[in-house]
Structure formats: structure tokens, C-alpha cells
PDB file of N, CA and C in Angstrom:
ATOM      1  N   UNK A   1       6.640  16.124 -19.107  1.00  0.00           N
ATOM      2  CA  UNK A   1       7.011  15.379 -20.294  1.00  0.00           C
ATOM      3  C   UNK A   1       5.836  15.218 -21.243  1.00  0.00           C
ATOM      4  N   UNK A   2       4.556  15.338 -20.866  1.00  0.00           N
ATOM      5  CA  UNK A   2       3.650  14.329 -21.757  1.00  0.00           C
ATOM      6  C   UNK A   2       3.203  16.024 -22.507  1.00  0.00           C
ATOM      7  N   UNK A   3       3.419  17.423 -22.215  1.00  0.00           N
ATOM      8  CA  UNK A   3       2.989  18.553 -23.472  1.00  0.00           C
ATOM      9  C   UNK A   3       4.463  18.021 -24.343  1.00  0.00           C
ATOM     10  N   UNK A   4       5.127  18.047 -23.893  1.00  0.00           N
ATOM     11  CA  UNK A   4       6.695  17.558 -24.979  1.00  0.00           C
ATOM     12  C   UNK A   4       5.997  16.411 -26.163  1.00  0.00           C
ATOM     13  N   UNK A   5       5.727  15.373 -25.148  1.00  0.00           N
ATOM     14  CA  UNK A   5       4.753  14.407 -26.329  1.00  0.00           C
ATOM     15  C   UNK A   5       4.424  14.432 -27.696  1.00  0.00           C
ATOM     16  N   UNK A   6       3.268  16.013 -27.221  1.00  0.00           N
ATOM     17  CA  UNK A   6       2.076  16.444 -28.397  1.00  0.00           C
ATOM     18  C   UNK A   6       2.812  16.309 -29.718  1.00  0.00           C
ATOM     19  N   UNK A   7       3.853  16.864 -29.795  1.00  0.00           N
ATOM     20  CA  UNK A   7       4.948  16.874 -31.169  1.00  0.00           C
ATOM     21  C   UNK A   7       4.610  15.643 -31.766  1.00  0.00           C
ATOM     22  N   UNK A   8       5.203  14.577 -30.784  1.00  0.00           N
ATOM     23  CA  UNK A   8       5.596  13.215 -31.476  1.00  0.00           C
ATOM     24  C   UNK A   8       4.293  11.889 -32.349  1.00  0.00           C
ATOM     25  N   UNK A   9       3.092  13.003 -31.720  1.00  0.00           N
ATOM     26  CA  UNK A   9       1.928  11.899 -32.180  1.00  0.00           C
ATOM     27  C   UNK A   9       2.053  11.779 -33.863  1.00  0.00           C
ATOM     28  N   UNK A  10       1.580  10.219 -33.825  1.00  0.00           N
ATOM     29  CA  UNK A  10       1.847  10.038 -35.475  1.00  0.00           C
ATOM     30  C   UNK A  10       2.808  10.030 -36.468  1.00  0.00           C
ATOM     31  N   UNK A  11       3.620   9.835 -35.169  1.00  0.00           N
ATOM     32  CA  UNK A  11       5.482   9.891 -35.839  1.00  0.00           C
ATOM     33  C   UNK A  11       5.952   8.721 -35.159  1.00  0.00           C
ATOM     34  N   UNK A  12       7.127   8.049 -36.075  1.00  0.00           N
ATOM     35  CA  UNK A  12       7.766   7.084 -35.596  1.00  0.00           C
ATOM     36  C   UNK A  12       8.956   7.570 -34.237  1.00  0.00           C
ATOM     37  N   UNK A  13       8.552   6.733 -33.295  1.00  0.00           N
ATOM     38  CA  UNK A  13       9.418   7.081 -31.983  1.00  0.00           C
ATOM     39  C   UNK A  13      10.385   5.924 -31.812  1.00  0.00           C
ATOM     40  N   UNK A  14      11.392   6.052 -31.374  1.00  0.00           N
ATOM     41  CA  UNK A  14      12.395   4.830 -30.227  1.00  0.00           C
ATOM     42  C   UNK A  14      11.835   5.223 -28.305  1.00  0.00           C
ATOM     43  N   UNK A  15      11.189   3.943 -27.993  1.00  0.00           N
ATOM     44  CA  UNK A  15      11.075   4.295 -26.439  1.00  0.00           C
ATOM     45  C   UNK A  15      12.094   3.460 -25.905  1.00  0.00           C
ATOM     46  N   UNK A  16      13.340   4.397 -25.144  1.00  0.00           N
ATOM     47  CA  UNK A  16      13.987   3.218 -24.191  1.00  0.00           C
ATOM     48  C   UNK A  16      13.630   2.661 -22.707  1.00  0.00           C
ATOM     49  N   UNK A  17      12.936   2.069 -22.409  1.00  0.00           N
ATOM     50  CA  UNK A  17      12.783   1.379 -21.024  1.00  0.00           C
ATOM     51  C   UNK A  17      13.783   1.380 -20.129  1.00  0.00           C
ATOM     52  N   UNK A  18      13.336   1.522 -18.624  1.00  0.00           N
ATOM     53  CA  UNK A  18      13.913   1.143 -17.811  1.00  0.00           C
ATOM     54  C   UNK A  18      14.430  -0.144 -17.751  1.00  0.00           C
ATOM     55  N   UNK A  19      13.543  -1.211 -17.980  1.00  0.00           N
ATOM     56  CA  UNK A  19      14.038  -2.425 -17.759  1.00  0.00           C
ATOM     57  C   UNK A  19      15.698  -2.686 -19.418  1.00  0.00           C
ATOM     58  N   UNK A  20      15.467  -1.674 -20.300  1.00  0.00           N
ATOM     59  CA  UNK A  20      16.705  -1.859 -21.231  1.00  0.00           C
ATOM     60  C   UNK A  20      16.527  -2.292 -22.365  1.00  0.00           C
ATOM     61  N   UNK A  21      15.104  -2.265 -22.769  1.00  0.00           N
ATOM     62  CA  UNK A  21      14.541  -2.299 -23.821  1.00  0.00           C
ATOM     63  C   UNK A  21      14.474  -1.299 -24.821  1.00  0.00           C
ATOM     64  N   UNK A  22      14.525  -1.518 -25.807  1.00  0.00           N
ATOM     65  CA  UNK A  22      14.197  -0.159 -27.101  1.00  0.00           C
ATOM     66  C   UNK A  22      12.890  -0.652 -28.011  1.00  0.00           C
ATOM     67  N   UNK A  23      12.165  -0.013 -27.939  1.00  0.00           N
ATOM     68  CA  UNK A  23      10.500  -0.450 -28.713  1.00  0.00           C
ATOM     69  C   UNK A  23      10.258   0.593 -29.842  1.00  0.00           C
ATOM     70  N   UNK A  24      10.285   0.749 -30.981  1.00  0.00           N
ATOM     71  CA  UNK A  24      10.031   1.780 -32.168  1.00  0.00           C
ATOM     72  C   UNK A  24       8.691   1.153 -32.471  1.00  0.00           C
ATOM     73  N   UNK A  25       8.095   2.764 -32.416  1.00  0.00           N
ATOM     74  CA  UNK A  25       6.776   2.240 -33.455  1.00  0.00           C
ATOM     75  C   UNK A  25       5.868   3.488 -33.604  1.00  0.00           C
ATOM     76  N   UNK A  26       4.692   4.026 -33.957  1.00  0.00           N
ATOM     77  CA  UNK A  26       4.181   5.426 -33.986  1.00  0.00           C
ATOM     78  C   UNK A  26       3.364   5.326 -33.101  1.00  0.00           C
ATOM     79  N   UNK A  27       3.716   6.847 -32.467  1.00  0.00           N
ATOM     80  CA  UNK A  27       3.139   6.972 -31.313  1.00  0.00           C
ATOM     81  C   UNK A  27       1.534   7.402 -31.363  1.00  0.00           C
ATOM     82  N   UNK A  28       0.641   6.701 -30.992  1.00  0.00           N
ATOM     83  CA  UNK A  28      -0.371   6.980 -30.892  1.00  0.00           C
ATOM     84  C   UNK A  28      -1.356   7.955 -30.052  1.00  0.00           C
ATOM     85  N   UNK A  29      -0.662   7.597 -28.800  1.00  0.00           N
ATOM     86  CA  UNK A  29      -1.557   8.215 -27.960  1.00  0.00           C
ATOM     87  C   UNK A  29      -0.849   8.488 -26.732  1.00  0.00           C
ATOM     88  N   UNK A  30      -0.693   8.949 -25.688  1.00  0.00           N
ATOM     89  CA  UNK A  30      -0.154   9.314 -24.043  1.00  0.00           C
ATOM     90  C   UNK A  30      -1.267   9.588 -23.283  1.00  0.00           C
ATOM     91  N   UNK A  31      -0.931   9.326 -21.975  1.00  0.00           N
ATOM     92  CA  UNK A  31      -1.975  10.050 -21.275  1.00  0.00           C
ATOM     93  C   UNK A  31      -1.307  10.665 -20.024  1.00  0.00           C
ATOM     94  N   UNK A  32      -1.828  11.604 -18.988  1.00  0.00           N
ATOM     95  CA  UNK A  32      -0.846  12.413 -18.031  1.00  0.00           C
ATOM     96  C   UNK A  32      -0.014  11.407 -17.183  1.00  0.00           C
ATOM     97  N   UNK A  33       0.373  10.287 -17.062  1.00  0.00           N
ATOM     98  CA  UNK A  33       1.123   9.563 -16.353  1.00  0.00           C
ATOM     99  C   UNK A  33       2.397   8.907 -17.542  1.00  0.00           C
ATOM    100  N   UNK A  34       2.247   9.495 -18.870  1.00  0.00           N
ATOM    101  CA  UNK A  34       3.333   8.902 -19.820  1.00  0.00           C
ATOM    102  C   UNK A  34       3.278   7.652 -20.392  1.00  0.00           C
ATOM    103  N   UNK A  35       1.856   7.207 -20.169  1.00  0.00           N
ATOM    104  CA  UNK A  35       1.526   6.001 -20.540  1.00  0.00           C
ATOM    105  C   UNK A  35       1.626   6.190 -22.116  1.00  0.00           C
ATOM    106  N   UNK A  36       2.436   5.322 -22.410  1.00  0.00           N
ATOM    107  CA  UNK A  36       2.647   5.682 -24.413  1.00  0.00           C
ATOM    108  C   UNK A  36       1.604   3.969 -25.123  1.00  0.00           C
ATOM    109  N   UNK A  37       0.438   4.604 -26.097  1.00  0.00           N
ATOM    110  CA  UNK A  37       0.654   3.625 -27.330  1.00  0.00           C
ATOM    111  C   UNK A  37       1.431   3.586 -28.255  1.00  0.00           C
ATOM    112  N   UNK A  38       1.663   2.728 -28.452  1.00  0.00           N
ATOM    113  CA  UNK A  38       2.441   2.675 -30.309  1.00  0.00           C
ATOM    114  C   UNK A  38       1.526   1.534 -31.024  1.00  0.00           C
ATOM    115  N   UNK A  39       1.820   2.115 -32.079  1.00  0.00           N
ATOM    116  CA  UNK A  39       1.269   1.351 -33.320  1.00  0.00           C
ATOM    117  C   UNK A  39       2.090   0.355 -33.894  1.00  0.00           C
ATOM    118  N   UNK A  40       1.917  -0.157 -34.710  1.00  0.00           N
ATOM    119  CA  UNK A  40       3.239  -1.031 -35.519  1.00  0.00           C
ATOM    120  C   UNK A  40       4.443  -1.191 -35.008  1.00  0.00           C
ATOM    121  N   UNK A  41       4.568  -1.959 -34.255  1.00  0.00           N
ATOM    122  CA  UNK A  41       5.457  -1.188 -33.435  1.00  0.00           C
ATOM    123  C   UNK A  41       6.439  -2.587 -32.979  1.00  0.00           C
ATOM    124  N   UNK A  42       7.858  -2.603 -32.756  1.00  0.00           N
ATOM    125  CA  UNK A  42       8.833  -3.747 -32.643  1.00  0.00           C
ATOM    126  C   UNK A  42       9.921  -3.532 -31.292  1.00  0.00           C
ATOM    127  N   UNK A  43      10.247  -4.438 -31.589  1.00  0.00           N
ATOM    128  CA  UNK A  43      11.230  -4.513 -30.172  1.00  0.00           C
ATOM    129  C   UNK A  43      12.979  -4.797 -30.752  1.00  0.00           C
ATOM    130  N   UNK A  44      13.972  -3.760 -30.897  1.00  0.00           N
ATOM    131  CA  UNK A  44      14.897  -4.128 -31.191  1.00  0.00           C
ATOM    132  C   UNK A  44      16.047  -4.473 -30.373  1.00  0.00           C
ATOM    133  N   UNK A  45      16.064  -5.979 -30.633  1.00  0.00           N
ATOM    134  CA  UNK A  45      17.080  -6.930 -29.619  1.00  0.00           C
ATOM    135  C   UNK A  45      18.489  -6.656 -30.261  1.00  0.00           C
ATOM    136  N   UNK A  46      19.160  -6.132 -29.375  1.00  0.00           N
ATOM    137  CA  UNK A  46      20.772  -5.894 -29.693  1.00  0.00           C
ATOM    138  C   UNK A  46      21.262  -7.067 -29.407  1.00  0.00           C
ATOM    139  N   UNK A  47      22.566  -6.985 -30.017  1.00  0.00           N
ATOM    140  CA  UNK A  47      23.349  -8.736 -29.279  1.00  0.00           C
ATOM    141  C   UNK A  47      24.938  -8.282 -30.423  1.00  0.00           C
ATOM    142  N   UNK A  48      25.858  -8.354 -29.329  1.00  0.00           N
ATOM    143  CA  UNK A  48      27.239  -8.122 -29.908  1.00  0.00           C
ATOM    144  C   UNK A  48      27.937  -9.070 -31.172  1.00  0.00           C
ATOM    145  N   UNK A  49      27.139 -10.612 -31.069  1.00  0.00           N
ATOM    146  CA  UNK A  49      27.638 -11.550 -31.814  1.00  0.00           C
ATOM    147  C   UNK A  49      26.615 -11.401 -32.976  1.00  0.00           C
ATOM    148  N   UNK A  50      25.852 -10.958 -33.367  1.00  0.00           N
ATOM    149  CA  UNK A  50      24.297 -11.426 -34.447  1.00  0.00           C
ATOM    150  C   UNK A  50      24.005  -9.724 -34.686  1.00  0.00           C
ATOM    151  N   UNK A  51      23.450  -9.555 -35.801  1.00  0.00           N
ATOM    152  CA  UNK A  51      23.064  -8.258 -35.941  1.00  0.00           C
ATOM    153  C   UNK A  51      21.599  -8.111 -35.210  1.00  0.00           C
ATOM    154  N   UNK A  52      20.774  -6.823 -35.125  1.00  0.00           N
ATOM    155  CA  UNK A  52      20.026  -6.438 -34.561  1.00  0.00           C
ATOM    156  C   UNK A  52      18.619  -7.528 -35.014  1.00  0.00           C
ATOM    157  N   UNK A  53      18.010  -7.972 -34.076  1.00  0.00           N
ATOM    158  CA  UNK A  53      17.036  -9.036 -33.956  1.00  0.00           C
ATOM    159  C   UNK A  53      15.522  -8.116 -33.727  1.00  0.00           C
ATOM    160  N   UNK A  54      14.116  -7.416 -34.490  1.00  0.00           N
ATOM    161  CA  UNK A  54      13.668  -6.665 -34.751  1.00  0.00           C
ATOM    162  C   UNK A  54      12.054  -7.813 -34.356  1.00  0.00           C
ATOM    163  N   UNK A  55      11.711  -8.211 -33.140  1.00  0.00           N
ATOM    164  CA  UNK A  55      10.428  -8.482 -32.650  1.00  0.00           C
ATOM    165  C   UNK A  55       9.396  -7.745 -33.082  1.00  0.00           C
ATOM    166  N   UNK A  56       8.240  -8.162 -33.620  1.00  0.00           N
ATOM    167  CA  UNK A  56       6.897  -7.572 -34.367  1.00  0.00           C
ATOM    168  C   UNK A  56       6.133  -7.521 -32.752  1.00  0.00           C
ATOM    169  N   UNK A  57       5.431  -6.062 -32.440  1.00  0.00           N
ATOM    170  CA  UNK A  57       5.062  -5.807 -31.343  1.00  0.00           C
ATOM    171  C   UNK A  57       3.332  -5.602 -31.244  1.00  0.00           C
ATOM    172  N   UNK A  58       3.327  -5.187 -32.717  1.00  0.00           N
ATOM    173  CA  UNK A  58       1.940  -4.460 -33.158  1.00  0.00           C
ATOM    174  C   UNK A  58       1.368  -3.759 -32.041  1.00  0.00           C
ATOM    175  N   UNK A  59       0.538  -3.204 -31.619  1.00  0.00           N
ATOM    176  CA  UNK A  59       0.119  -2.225 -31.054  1.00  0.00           C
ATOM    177  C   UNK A  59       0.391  -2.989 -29.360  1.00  0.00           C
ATOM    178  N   UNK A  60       1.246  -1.586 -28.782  1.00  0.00           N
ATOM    179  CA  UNK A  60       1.603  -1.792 -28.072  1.00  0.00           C
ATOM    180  C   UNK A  60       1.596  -0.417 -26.815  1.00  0.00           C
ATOM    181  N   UNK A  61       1.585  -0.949 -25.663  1.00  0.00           N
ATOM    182  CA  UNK A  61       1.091   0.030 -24.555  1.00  0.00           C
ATOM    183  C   UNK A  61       2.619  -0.065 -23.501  1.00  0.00           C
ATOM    184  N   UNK A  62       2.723   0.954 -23.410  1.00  0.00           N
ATOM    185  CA  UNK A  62       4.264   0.980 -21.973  1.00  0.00           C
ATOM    186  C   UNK A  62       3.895   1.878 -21.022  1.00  0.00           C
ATOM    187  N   UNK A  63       3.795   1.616 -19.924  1.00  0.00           N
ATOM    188  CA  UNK A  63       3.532   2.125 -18.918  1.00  0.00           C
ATOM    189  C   UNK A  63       4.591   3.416 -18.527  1.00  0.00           C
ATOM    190  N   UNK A  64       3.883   4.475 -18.267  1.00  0.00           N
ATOM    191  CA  UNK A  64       4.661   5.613 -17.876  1.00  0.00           C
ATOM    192  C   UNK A  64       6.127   5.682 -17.123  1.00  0.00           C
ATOM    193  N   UNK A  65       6.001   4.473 -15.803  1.00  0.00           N
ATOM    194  CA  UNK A  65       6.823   4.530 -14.634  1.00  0.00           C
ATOM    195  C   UNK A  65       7.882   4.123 -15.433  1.00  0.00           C
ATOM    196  N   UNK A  66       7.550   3.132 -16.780  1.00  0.00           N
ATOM    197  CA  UNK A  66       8.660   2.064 -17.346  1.00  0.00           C
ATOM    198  C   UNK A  66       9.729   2.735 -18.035  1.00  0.00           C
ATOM    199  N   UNK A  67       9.186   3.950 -18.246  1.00  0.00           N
ATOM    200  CA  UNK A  67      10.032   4.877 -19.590  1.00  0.00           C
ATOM    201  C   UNK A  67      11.394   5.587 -19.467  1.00  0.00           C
ATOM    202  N   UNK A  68      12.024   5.579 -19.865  1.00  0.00           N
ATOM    203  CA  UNK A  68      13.548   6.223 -19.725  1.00  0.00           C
ATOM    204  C   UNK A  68      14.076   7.283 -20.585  1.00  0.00           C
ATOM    205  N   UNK A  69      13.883   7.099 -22.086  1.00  0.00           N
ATOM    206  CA  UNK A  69      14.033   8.227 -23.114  1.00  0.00           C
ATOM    207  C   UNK A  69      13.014   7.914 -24.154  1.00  0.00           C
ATOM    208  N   UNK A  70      12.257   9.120 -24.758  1.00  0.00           N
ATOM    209  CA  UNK A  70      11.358   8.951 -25.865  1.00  0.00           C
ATOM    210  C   UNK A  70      11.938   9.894 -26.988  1.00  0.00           C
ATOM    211  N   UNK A  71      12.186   9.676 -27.985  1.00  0.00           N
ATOM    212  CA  UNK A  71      12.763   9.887 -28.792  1.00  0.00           C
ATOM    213  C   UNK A  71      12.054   9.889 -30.406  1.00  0.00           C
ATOM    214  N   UNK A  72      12.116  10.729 -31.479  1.00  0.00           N
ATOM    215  CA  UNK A  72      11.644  10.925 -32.729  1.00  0.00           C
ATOM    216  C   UNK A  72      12.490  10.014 -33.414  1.00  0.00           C
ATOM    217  N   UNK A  73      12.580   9.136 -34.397  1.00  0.00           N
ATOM    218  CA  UNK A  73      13.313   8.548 -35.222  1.00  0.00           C
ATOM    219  C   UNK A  73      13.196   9.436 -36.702  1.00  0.00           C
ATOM    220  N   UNK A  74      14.039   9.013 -37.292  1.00  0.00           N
ATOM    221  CA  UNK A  74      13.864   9.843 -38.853  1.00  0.00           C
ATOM    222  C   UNK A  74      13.587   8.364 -40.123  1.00  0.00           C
ATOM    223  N   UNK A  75      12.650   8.724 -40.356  1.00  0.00           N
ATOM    224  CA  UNK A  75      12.101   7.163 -41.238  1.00  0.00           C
ATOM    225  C   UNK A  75      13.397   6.883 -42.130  1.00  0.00           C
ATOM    226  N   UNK A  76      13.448   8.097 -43.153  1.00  0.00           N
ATOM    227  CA  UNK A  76      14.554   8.095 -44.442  1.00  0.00           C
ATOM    228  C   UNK A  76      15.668   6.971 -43.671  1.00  0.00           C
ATOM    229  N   UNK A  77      16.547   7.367 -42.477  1.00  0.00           N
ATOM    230  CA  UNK A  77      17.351   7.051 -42.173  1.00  0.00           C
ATOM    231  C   UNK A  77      17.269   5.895 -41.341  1.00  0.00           C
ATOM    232  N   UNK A  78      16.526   6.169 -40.999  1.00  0.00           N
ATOM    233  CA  UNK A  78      15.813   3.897 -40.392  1.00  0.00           C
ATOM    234  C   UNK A  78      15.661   3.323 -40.995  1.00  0.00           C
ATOM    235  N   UNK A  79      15.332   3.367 -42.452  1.00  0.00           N
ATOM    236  CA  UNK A  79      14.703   2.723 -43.378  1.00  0.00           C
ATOM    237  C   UNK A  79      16.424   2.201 -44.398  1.00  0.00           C
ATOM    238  N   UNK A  80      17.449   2.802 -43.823  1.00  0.00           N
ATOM    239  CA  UNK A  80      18.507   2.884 -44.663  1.00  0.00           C
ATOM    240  C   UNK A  80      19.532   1.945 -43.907  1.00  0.00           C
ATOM    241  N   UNK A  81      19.083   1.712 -42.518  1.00  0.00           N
ATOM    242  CA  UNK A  81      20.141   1.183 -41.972  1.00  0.00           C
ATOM    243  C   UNK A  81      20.232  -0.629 -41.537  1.00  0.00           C
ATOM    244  N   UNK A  82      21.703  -1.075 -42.025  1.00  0.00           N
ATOM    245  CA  UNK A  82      21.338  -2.516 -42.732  1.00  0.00           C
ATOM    246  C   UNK A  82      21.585  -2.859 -41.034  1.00  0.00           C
ATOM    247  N   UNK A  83      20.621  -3.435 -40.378  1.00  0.00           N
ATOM    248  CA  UNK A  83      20.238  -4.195 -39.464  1.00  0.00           C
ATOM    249  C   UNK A  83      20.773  -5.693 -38.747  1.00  0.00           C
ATOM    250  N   UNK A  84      21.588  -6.076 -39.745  1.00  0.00           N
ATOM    251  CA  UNK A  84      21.406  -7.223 -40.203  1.00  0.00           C
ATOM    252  C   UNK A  84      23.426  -7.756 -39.421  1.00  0.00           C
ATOM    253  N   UNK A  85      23.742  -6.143 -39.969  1.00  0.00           N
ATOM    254  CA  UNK A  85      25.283  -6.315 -39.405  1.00  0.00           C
ATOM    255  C   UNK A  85      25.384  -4.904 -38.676  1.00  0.00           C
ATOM    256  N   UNK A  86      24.777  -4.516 -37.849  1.00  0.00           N
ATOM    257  CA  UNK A  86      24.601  -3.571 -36.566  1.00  0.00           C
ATOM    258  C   UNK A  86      25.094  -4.916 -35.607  1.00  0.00           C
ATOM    259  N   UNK A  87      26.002  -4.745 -34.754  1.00  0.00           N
ATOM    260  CA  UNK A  87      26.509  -5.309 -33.635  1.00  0.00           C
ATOM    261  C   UNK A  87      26.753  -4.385 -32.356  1.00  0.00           C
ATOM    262  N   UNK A  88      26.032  -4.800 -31.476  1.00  0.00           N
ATOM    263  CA  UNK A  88      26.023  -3.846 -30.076  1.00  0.00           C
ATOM    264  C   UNK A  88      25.911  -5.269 -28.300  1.00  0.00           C
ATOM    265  N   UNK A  89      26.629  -3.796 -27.700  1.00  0.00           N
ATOM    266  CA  UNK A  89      25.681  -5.065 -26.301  1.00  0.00           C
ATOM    267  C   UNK A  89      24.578  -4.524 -25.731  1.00  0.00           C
ATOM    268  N   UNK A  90      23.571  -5.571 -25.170  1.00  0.00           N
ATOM    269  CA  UNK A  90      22.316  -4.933 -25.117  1.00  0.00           C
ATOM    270  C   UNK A  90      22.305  -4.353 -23.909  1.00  0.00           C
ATOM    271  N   UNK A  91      21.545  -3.348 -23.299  1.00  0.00           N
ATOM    272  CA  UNK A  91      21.354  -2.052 -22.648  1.00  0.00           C
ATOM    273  C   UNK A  91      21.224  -2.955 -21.526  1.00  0.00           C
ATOM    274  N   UNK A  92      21.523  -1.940 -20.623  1.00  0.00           N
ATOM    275  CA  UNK A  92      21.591  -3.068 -18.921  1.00  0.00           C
ATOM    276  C   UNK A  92      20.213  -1.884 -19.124  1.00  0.00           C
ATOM    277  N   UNK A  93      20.001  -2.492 -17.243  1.00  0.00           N
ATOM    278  CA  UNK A  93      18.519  -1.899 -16.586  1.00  0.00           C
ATOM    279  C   UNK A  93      19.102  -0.962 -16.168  1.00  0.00           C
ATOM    280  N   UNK A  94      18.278  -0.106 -15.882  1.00  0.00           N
ATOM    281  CA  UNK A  94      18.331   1.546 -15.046  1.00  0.00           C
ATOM    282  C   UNK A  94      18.551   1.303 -13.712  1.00  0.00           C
ATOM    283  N   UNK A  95      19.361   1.329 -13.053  1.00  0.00           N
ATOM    284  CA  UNK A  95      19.495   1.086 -11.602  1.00  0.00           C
ATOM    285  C   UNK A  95      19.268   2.570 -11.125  1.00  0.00           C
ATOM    286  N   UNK A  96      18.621   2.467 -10.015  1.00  0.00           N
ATOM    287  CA  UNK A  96      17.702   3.645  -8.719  1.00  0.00           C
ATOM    288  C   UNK A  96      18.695   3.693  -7.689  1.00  0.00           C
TER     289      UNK A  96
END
């Protein structure tokens, strides 16, 4: 996974966690265990009743083991989407 990475440095990513988290922010750095930085970087809280709830993370570190999908976002189209009335339920954990 982490030559797949090389692409994504300096680009805005979505990391989904095991524990069911989604964290966007630019990816800074990896190292051979998938350890991801991000930069600027937030935590978006889903919730079926309230639109999407967007935690300020600022530079932020996730441990390799924690990771589930890493993903490119497209700014234009993040930047377009009203947040506010996005309604979802939030991601269970990864069960083993």
C-alpha cells in the first residue's frame, strides 16, 4: 500500500479508520507501516438527525494498523458540497 501512497502526497485525502472514523486532510507524509500525516486536517462526524459535524484536527498522525480505506478527494467537489444538510448514519467499527 504505502508505493500506492507516493501519488497522494500533497493532495487532499479521506482516511477511513477502523475504529469508523473519516479524517480529510493533505497527506503529508507515510512511512513503511502506513503510518499517514495529514495536514489541515478534520474529522467528519456523520449523524442521521443533524448534517455533517466537521472537527478541526490540524496536523494529524493515524497509525498504520488503524487504517481501512485511503482515498483522493477532489477539492472542486468538496468544496461544493453543502454539509450542513448531508444526513447519514455514522460508520460502525471494522469487526475481525
Amino acid at each position: 500500500m504505502a508505493n500506492a501512497l507516493e501519488d497522494y502526497v500533497n493532495k487532499t485525502v479521506s482516511v477511513i479508520t477502523s475504529d469508523g472514523r473519516m479524517i480529510v486532510g493533505t497527506l503529508k507524509g507515510f512511512d513503511q507501516t502506513t503510518n499517514l500525516i495529514l495536514d489541515e486536517s478534520h474529522e467528519r462526524v456523520f449523524s442521521s438527525g443533524q448534517g455533517v459535524e466537521q472537527v478541526v484536527l490540524g496536523l494529524y498522525i493515524i497509525r498504520g494498523d488503524n487504517i481501512a480505506v485511503v482515498g483522493e478527494i477532489d477539492d472542486d467537489i468538496d468544496t461544493r458540497l453543502d454539509m450542513v444538510n448531508i444526513k447519514a448514519e455514522p460508520l460502525n467499527p471494522v469487526v475481525h
